[in-house]
Protein backbone atom coordinates (compact mmCIF):
# COMPACT_ATOMS: atom_id res chain seq x y z
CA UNK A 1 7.77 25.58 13.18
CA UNK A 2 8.12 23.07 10.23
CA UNK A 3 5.35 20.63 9.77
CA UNK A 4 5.79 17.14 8.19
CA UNK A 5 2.46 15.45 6.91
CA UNK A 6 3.40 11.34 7.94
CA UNK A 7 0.05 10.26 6.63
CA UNK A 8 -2.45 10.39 3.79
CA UNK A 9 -6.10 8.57 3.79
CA UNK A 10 -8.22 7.74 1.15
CA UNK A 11 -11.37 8.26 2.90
CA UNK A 12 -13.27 5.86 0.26
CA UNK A 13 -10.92 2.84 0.90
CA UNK A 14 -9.71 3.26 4.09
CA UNK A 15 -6.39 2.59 2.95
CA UNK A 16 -3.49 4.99 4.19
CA UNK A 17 0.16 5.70 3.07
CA UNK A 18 2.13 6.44 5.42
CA UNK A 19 5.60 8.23 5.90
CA UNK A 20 7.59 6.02 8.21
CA UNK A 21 10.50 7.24 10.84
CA UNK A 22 13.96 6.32 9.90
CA UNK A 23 16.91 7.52 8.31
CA UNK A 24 15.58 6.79 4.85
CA UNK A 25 12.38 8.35 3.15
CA UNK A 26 9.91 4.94 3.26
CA UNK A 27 6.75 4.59 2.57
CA UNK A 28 4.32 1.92 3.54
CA UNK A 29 0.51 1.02 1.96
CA UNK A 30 -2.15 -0.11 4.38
CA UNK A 31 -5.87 -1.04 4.97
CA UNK A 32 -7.68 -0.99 7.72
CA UNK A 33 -6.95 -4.49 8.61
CA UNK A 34 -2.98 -3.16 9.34
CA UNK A 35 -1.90 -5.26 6.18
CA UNK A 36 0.40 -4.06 3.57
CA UNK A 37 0.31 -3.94 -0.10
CA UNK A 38 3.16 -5.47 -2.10
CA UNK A 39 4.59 -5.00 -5.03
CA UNK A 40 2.02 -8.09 -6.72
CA UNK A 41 -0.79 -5.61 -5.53
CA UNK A 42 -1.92 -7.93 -3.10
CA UNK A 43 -2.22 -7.13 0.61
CA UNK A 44 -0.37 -9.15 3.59
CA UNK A 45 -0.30 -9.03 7.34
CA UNK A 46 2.69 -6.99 8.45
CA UNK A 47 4.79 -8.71 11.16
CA UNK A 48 6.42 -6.92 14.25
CA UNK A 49 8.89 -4.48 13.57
CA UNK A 50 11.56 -7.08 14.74
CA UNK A 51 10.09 -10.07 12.74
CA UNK A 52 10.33 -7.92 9.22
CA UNK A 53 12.60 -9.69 6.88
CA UNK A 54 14.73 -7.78 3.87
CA UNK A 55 12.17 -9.82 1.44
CA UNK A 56 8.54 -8.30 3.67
CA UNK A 57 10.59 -5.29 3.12
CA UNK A 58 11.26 -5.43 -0.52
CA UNK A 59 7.76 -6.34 -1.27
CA UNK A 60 6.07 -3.69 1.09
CA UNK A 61 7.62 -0.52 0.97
CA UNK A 62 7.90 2.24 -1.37
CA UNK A 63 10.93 4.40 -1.95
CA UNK A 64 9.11 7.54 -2.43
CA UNK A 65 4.70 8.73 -2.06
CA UNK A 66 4.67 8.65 -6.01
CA UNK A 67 5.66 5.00 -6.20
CA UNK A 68 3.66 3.88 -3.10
CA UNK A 69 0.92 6.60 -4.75
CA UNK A 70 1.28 4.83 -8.52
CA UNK A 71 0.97 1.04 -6.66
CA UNK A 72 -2.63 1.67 -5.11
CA UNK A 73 -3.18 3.24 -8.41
CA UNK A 74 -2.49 -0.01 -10.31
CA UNK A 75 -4.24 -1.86 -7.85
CA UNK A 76 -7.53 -0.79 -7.88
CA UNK A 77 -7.06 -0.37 -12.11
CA UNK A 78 -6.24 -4.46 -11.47
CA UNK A 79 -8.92 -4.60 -9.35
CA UNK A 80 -11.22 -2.79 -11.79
CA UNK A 81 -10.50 -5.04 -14.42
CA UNK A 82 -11.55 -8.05 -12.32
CA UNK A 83 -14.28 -7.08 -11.30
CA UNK A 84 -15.85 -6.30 -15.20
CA UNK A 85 -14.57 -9.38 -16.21
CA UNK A 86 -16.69 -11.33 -13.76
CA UNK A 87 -19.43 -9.34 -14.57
CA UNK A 88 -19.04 -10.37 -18.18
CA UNK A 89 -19.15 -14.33 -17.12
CA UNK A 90 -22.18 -13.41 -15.73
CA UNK A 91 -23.84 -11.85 -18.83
C-alpha cells in the first residue's frame, strides 16, 4: 500500500496546504474561511471549480509544497513587519 499525504495544517493558523487531484502536482494555500492566498500574500475567496479563471489560477496555486511552503512563509514575515510597525506609531 502506498500512502500519499494531500494535506498539511498549521495547527496555530488554521491555514492548510493542500495537494490537489489532477494530472499536475498543484498546490493550493487556505484558511479556514476556504480563501486562498496569492502570490501578493493576500487571501481571496476561491470560486467554484468551474468559475476558476487561468488568472485565480496563476495567483493561487503553487507549483510545488516548497513554493506554496516559502509563500505562507513570506506572509506572515509581511505580516510580522506590519504589525511592529503599528506598534511603533503607537509608541
Amino acid at each position: 500500500m502506498a500512502l500519499l499525504a494531500i494535506c498539511w495544517l498549521d495547527e496555530c493558523s488554521g491555514l492548510t496546504i493542500n495537494l490537489l487531484p489532477g494530472a499536475n502536482e498543484v498546490y493550493a494555500v487556505r484558511n479556514k474561511e476556504h480563501e486562498c492566498l496569492n502570490v501578493h500574500g493576500e487571501f481571496e475567496h476561491e470560486p467554484s471549480p468551474s468559475n476558476r479563471s487561468n488568472e485565480f489560477l496563476a495567483r493561487c496555486r503553487w507549483k510545488s509544497f516548497d513554493e506554496a511552503v516559502q509563500a505562507v512563509e513570506q506572509m506572515f514575515a509581511a505580516f510580522s513587519l506590519a504589525l511592529a510597525a503599528s506598534q511603533g506609531e503607537r509608541s
